[in-house]
C-alpha atoms as a PDB file:
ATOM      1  CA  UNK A   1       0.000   0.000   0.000  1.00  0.00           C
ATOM      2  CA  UNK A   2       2.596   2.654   0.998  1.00  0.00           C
ATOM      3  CA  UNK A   3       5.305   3.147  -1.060  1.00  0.00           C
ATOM      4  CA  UNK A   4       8.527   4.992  -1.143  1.00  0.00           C
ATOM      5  CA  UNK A   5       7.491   7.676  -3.339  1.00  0.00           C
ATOM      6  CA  UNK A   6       4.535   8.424  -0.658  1.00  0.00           C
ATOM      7  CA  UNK A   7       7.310   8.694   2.282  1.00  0.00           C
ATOM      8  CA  UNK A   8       9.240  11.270  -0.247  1.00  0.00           C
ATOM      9  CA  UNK A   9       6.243  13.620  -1.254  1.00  0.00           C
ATOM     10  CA  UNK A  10       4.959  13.762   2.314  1.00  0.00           C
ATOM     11  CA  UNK A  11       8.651  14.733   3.386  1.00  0.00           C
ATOM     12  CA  UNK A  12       8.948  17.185   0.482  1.00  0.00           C
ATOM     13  CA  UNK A  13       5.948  18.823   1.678  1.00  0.00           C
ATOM     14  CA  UNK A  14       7.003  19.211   5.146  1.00  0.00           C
ATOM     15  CA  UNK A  15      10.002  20.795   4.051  1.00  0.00           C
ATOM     16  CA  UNK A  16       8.507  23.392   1.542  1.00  0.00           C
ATOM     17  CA  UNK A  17       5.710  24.206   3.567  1.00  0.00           C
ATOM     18  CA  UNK A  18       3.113  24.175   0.821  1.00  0.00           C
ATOM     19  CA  UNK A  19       2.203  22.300  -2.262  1.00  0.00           C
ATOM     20  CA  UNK A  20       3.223  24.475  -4.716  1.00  0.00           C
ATOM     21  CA  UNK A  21       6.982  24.595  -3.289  1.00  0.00           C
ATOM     22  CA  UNK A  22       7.222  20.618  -2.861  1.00  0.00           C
ATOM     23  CA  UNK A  23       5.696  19.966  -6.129  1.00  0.00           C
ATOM     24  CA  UNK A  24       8.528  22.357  -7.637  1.00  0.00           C
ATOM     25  CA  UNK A  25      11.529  20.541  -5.732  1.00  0.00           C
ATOM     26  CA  UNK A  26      10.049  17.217  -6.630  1.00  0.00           C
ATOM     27  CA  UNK A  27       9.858  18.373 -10.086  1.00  0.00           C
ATOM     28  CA  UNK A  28       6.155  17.382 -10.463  1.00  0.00           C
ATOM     29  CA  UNK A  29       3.270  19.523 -11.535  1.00  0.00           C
ATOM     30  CA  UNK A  30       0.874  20.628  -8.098  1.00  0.00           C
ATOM     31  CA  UNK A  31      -2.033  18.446 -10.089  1.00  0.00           C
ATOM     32  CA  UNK A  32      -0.031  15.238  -9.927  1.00  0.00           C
ATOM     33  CA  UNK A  33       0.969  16.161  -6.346  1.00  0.00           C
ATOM     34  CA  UNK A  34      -2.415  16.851  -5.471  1.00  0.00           C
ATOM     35  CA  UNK A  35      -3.604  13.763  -7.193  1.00  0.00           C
ATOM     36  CA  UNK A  36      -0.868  11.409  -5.853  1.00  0.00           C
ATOM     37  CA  UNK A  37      -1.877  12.683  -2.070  1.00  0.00           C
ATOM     38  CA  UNK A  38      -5.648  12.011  -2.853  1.00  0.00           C
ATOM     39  CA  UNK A  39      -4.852   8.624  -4.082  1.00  0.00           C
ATOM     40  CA  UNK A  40      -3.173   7.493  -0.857  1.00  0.00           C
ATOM     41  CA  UNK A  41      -5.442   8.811   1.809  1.00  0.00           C
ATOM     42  CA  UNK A  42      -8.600   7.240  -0.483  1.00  0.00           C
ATOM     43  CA  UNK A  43      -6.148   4.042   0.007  1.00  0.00           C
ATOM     44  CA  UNK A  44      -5.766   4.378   3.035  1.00  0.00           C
ATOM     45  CA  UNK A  45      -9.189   5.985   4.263  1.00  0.00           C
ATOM     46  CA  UNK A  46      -7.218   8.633   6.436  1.00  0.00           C
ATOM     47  CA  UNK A  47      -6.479  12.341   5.844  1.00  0.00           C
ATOM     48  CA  UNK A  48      -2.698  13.337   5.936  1.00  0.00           C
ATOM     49  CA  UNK A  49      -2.749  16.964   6.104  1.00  0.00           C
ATOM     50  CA  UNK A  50      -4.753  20.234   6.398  1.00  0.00           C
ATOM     51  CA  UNK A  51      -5.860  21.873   3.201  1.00  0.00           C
ATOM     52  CA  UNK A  52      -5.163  25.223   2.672  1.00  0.00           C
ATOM     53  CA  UNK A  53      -3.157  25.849   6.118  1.00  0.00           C
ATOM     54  CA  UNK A  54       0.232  28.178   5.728  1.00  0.00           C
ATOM     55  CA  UNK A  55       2.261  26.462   7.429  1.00  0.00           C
ATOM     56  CA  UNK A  56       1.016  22.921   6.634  1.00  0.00           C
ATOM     57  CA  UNK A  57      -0.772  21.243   9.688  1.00  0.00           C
ATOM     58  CA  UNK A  58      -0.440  17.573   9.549  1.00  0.00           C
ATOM     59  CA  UNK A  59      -3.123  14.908  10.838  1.00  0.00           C
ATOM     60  CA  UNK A  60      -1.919  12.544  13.068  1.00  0.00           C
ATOM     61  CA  UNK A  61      -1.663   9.699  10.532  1.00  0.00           C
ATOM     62  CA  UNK A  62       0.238  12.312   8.040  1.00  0.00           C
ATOM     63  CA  UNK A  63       2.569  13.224  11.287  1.00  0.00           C
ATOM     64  CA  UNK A  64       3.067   9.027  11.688  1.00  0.00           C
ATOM     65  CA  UNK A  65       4.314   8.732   8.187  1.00  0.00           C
ATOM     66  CA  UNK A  66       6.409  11.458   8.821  1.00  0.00           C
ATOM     67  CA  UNK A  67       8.045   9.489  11.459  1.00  0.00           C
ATOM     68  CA  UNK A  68       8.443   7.099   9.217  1.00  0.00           C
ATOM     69  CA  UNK A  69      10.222   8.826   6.245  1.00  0.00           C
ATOM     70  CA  UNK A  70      12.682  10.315   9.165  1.00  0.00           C
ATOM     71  CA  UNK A  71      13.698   6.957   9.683  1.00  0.00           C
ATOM     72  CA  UNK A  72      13.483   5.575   6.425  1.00  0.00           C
ATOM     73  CA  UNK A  73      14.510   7.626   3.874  1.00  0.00           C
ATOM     74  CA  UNK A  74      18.093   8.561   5.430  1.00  0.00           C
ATOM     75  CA  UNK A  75      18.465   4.377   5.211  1.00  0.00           C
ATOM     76  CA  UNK A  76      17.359   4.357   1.682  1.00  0.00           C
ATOM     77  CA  UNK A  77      20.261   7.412   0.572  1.00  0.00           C
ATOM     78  CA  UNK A  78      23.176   5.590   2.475  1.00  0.00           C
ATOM     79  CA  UNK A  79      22.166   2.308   0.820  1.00  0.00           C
ATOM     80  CA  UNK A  80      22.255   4.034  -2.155  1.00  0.00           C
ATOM     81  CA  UNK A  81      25.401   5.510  -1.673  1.00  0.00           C
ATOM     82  CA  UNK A  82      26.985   2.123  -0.749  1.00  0.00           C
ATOM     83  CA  UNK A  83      25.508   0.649  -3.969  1.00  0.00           C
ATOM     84  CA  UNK A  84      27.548   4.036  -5.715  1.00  0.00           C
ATOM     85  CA  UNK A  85      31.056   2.736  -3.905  1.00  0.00           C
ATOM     86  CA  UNK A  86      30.133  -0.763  -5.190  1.00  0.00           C
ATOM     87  CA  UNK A  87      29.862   0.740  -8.688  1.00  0.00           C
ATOM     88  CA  UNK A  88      33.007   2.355  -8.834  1.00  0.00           C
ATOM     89  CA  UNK A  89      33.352   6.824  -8.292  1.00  0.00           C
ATOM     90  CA  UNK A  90      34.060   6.355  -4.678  1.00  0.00           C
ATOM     91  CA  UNK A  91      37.272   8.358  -5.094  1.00  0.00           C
ATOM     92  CA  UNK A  92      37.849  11.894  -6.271  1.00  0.00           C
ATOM     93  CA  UNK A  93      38.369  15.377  -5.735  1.00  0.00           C
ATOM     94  CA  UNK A  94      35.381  17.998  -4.835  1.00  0.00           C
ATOM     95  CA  UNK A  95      37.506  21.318  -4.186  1.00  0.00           C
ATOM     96  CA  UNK A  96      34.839  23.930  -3.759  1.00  0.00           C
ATOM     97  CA  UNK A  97      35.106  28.074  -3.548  1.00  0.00           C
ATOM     98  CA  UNK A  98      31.851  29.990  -2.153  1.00  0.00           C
ATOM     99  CA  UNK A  99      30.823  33.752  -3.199  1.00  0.00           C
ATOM    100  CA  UNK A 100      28.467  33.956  -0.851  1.00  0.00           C
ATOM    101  CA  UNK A 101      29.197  35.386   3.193  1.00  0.00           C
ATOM    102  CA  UNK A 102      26.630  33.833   4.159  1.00  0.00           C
ATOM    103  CA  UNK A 103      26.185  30.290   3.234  1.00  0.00           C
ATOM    104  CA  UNK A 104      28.282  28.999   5.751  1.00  0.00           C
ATOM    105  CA  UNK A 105      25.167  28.696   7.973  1.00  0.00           C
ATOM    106  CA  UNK A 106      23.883  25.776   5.463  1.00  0.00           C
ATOM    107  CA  UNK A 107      27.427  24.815   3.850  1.00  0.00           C
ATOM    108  CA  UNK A 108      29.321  23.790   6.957  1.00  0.00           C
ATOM    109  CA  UNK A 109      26.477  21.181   7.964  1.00  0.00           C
ATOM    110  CA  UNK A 110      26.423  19.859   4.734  1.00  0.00           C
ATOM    111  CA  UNK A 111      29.869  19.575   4.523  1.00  0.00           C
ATOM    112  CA  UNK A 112      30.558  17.538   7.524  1.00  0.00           C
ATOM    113  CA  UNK A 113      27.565  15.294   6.420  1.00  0.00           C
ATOM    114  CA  UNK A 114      29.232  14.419   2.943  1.00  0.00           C
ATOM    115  CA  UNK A 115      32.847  14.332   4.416  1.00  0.00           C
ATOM    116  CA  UNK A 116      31.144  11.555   6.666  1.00  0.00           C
ATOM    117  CA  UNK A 117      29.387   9.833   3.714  1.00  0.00           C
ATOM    118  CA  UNK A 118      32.159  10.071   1.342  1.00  0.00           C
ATOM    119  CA  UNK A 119      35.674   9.796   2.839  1.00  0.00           C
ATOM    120  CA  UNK A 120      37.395   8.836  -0.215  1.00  0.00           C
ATOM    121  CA  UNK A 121      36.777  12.250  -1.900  1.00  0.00           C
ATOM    122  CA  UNK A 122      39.434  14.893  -1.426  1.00  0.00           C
ATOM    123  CA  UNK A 123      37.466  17.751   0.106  1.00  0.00           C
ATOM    124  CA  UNK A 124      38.781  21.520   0.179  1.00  0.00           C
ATOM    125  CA  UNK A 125      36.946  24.872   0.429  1.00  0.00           C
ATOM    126  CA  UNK A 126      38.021  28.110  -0.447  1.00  0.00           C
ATOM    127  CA  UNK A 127      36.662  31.735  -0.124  1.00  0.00           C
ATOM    128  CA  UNK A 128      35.849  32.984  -3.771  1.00  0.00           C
ATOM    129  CA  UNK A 129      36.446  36.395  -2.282  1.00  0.00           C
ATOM    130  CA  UNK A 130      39.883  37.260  -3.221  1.00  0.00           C
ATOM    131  CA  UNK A 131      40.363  35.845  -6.644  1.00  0.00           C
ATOM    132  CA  UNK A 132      37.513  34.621  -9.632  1.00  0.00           C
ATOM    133  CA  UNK A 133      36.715  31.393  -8.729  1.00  0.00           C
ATOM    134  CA  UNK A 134      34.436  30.634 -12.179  1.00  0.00           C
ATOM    135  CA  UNK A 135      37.728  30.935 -14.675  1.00  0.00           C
ATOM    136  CA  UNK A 136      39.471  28.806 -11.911  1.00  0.00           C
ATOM    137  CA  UNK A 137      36.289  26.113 -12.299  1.00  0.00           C
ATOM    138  CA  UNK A 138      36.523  25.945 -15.794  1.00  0.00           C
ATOM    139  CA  UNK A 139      40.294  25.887 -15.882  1.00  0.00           C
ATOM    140  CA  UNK A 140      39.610  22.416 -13.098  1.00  0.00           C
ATOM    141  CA  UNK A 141      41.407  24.372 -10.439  1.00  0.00           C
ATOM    142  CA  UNK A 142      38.323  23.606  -9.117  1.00  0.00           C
ATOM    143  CA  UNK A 143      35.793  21.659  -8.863  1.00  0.00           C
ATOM    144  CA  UNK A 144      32.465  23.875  -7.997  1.00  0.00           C
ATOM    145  CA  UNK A 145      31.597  27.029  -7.139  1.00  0.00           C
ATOM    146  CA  UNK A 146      29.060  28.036  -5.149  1.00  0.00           C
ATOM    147  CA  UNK A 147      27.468  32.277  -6.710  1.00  0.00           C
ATOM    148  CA  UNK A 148      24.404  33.575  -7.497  1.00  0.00           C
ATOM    149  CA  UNK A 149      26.011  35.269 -10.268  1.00  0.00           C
ATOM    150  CA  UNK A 150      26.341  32.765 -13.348  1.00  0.00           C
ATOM    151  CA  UNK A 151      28.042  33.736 -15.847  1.00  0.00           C
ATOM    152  CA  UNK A 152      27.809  32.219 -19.123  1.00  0.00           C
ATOM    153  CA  UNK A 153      31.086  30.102 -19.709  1.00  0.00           C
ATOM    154  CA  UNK A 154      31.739  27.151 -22.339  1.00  0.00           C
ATOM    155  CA  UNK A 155      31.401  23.730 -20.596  1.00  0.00           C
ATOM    156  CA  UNK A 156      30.033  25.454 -16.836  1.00  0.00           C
ATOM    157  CA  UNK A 157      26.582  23.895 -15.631  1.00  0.00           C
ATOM    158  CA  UNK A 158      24.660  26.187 -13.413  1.00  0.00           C
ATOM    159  CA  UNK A 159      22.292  23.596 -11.298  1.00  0.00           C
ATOM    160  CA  UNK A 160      20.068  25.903  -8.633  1.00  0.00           C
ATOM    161  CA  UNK A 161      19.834  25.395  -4.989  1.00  0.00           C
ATOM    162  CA  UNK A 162      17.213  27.653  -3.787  1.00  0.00           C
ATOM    163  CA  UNK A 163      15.264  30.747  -4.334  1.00  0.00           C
ATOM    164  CA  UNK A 164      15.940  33.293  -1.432  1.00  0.00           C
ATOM    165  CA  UNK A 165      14.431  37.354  -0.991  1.00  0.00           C
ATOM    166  CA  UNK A 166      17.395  39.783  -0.346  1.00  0.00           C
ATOM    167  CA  UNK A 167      15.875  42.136   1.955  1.00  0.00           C
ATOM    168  CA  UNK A 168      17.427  45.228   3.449  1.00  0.00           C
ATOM    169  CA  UNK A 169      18.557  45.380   7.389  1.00  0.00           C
ATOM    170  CA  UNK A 170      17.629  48.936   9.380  1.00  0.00           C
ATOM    171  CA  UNK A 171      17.778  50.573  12.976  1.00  0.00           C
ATOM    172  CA  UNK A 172      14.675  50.024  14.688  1.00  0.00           C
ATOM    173  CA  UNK A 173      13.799  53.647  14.798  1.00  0.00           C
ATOM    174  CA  UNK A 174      15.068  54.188  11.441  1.00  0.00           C
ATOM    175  CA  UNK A 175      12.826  56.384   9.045  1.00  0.00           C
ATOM    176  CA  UNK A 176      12.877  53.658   6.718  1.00  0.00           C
ATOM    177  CA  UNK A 177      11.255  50.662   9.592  1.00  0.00           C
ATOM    178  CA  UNK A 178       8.019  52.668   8.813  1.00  0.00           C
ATOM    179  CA  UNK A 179       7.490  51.505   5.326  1.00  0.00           C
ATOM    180  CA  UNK A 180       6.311  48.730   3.714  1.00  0.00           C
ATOM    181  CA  UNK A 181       8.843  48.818   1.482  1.00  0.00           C
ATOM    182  CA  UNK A 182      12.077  50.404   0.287  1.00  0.00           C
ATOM    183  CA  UNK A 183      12.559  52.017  -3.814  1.00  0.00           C
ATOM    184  CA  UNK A 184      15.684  53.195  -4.837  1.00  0.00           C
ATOM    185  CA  UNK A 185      15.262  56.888  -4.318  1.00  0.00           C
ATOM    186  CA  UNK A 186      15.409  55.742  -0.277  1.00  0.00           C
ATOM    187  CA  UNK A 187      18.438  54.672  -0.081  1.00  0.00           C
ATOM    188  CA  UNK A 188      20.339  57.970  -2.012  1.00  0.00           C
ATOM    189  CA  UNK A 189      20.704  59.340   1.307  1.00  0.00           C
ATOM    190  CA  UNK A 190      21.778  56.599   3.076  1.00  0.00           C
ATOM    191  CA  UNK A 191      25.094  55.058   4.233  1.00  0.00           C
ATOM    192  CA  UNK A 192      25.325  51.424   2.347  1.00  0.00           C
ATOM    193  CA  UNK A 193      26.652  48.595   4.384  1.00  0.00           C
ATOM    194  CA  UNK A 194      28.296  45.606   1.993  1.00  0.00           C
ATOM    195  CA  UNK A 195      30.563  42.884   2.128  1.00  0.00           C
ATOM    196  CA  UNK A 196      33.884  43.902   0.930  1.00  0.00           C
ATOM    197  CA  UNK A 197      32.939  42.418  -3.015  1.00  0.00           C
ATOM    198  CA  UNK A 198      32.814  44.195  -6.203  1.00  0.00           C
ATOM    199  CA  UNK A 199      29.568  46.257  -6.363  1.00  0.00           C
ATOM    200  CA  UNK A 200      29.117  44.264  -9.800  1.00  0.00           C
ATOM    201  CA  UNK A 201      28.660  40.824  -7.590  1.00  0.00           C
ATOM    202  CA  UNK A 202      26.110  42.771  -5.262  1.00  0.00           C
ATOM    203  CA  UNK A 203      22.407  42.417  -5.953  1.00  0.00           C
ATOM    204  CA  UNK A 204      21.935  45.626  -4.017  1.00  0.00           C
ATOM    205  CA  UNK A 205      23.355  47.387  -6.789  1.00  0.00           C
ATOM    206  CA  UNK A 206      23.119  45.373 -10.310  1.00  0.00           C
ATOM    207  CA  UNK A 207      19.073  44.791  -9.941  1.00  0.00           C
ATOM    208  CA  UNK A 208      18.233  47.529  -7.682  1.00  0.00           C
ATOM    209  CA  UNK A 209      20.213  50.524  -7.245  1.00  0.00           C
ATOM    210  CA  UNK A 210      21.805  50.849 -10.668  1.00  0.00           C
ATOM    211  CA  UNK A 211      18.368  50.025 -13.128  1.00  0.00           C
ATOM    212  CA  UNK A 212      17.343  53.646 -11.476  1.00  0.00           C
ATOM    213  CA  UNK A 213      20.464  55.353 -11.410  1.00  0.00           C
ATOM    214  CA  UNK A 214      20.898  56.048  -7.631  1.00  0.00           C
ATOM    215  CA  UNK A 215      23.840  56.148  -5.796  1.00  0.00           C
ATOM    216  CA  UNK A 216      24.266  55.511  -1.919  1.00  0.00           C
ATOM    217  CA  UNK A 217      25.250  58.780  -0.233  1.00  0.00           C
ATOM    218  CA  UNK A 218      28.607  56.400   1.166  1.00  0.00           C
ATOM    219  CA  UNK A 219      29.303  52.633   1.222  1.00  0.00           C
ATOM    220  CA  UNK A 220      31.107  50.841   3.782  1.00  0.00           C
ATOM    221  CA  UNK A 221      32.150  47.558   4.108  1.00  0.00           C
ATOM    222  CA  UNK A 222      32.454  44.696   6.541  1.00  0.00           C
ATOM    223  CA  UNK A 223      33.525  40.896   6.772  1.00  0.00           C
ATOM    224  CA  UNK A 224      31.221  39.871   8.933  1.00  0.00           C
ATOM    225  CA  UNK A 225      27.633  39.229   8.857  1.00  0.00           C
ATOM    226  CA  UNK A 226      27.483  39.851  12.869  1.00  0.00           C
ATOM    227  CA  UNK A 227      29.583  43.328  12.311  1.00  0.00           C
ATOM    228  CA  UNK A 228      27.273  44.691   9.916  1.00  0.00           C
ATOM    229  CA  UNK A 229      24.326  43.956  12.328  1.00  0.00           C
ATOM    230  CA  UNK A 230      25.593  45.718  14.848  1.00  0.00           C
ATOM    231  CA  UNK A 231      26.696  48.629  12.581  1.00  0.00           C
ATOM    232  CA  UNK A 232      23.102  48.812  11.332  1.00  0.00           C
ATOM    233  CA  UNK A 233      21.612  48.280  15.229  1.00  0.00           C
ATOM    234  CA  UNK A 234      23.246  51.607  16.206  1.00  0.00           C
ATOM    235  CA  UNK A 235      22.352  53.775  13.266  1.00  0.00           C
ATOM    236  CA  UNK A 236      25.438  54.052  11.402  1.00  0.00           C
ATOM    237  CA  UNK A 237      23.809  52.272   7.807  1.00  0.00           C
ATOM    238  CA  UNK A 238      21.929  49.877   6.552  1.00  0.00           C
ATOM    239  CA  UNK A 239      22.949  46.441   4.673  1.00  0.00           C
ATOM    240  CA  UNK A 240      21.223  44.191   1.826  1.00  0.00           C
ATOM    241  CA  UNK A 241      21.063  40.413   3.035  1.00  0.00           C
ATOM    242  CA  UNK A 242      19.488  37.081   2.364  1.00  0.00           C
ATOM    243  CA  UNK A 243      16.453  36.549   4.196  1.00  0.00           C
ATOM    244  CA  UNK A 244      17.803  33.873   5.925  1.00  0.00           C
ATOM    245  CA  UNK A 245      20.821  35.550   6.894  1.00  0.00           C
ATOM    246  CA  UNK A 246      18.563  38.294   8.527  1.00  0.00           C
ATOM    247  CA  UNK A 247      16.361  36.185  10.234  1.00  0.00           C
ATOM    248  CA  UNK A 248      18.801  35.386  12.819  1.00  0.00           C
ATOM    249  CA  UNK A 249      18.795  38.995  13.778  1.00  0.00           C
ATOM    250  CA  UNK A 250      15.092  40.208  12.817  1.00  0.00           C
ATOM    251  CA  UNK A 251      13.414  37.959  14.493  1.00  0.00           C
ATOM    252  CA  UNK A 252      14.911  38.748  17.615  1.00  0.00           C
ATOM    253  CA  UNK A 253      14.424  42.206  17.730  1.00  0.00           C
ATOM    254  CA  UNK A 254      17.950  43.593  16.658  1.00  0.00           C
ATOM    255  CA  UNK A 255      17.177  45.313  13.523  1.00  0.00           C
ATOM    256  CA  UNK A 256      14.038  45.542  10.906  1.00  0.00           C
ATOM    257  CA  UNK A 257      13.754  43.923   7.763  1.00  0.00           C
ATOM    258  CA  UNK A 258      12.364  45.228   5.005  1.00  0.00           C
ATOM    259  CA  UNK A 259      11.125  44.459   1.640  1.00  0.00           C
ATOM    260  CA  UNK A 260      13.325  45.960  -1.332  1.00  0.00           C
ATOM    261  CA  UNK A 261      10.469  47.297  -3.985  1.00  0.00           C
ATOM    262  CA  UNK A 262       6.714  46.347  -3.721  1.00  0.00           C
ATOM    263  CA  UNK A 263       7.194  43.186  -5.071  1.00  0.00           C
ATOM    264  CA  UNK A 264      10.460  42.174  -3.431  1.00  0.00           C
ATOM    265  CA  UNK A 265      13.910  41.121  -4.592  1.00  0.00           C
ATOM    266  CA  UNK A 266      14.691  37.436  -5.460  1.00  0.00           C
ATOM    267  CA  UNK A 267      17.689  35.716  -5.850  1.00  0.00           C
ATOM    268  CA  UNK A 268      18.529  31.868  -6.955  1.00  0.00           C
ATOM    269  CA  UNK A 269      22.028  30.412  -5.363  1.00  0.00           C
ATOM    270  CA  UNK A 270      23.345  28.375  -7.793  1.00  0.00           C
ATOM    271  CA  UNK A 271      26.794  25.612  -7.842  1.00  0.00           C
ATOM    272  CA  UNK A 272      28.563  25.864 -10.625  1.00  0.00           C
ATOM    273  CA  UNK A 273      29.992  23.011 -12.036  1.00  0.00           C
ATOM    274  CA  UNK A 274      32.005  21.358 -15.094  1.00  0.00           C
ATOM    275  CA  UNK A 275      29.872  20.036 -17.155  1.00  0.00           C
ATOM    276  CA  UNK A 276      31.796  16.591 -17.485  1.00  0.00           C
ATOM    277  CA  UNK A 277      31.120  16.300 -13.233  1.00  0.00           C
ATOM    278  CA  UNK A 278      27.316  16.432 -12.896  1.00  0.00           C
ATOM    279  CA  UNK A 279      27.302  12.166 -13.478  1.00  0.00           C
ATOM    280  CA  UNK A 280      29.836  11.217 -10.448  1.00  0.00           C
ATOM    281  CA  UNK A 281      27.951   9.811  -8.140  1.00  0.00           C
ATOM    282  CA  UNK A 282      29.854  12.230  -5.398  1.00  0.00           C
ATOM    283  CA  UNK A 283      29.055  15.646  -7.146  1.00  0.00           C
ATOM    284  CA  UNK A 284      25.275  14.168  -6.957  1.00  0.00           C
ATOM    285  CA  UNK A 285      24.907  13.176  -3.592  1.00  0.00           C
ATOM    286  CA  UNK A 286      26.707  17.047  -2.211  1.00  0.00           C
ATOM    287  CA  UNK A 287      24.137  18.643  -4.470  1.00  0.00           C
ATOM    288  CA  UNK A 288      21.320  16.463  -3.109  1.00  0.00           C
ATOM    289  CA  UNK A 289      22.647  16.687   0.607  1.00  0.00           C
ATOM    290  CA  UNK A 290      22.998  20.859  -0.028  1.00  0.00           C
ATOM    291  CA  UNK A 291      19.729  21.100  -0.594  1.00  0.00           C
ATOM    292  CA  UNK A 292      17.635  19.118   1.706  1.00  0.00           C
ATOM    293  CA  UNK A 293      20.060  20.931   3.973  1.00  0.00           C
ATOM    294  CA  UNK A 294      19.439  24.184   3.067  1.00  0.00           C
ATOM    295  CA  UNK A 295      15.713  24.044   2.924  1.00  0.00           C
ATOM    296  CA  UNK A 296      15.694  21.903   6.760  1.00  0.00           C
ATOM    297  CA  UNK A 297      17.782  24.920   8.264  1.00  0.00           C
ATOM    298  CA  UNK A 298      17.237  28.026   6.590  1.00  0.00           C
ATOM    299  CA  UNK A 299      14.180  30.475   7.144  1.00  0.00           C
ATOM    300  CA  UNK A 300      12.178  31.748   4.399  1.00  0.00           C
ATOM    301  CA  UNK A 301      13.507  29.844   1.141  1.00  0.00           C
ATOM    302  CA  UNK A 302      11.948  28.300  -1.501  1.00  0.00           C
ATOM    303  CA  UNK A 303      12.649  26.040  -5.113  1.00  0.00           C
ATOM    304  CA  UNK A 304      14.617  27.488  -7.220  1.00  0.00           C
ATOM    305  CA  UNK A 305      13.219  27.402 -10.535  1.00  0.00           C
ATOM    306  CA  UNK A 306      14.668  26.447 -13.715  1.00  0.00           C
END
């Protein structure tokens, strides 16, 4: 009666918090998600879930398979990983550079998980800060990059992650907190807090500030996420970051977030990869593993699309 594919959907939807999102990361249309649900509880004469409830609310037979995917789906991916060592591509080399501050929060975790899973591989990780890590890719310096910049390049793949809102960070009693949402002509005044980067690999400035011609009255860098908090917490600028960056610090009162144009600013983090690496059974499992990572810790993102 159940099957594995159940166990999958139902975890899927727990994870993207509404049909729409779970049908896109399980590359299905919501119609034959919908219908695939329907089918099982008529099998099994139960409801699973809540209808139309942001986030989903489970029944307790849907929260009982639940269980059961948390137990048995983590069995079925290291079987399948054994089966990959018995085929052969146990061994490589996944040398990695990141242009995002902020991923670390999802990166590390799924790092130690695939260093666990695949010891054979020779892992390294660089910042992509100080040099351009997409001619090193295609060059095989290394082996992917982690941007939300692609760039078109011969013989570069560009598989997306996930789909995140760049929102901008203020001082609680900040003009700006009172709005529902910032435009360009706001921030002309302002003093710009970024990561020390090229303003050409800041979304801040190529899809926002730029398309209207406005300038930041001053720009001022930082390192570290946790600096530029506190810089923006005593009045002295406000920063662009992912939503789930933010959230860390929103949510507890630090600073207010707010929405960059009426209809918000979305991004898609993407690994870049060589073309001739997207079949070893490695690069597959750390792109699988980065992503059920990244949607189980971070707040507010969704499937990328494309």
């Amino acid at each position: 009666m159940l099957e594995l594919r159940h166990l999958k959907t139902l975890h899927a939807l727990r994870e993207a918090d509404s049909l729409v999102e779970a049908a896109e990361r399980l590359h299905l249309t919501q119609s034959a998600l919908s219908h695939q649900f329907k089918e099982l509880e008529d099998r099994l004469g139960l409801s699973l879930f809540i209808r139309k409830t942001k986030p989903v609310r489970f029944t307790s037979a849907g929260l009982r398979l639940l269980q059961l995917a948390d137990s048995v789906l983590p069995q079925l991916r290291a079987a399948e990983r054994d089966l990959a060592r018995l085929a052969g591509g146990t061994a490589g080399r996944l040398h990695m550079a990141i242009e995002c501050h902020s991923c670390f929060q999802w990166l590390m975790p799924t790092i130690d998980q695939f260093r666990d899973a695949w010891p054979e591989v020779e892992l390294d990780l660089a910042s992509g800060f100080s040099f351009a890590p997409l001619p090193a890719l295609a060059r095989g310096d290394l082996d992917l990059v982690v941007t939300s910049d692609p760039v078109e390049i011969a013989g570069i793949t560009y598989v997306p992650l996930f789909t995140y809102e760049a929102l901008l960070a203020v001082d609680n009693h900040h003009a700006l907190a009172s709005k529902a949402f910032i435009v360009p002509d706001d921030l002309a005044s302002q003093t710009l807090i970024t990561y020390p980067v090229e303003r050409d690999r800041l979304d801040i400035f190529t899809r926002f500030l730029d398309p209207a011609d406005i300038e930041p009255a001053q720009v001022r860098t930082s390192e570290l996420t946790v600096m530029m908090m506190q810089l923006v917490a005593s009045g002295r600028g406000v920063c662009c970051l992912p939503n789930w960056a933010l959230h860390e610090y929103s949510s507890r009162g630090y600073v207010t977030a707010r929405r960059l144009g009426e209809k918000g600013l979305y991004c898609t983090l993407y690994a870049a990869i060589r073309a001739d690496m997207l079949d070893a059974p490695f690069m597959r499992d750390f792109l699988l593993t980065a992503k059920d990572t990244s949607f189980a810790t971070l707040e507010g993102v969704s499937a990328a699309k494309g």
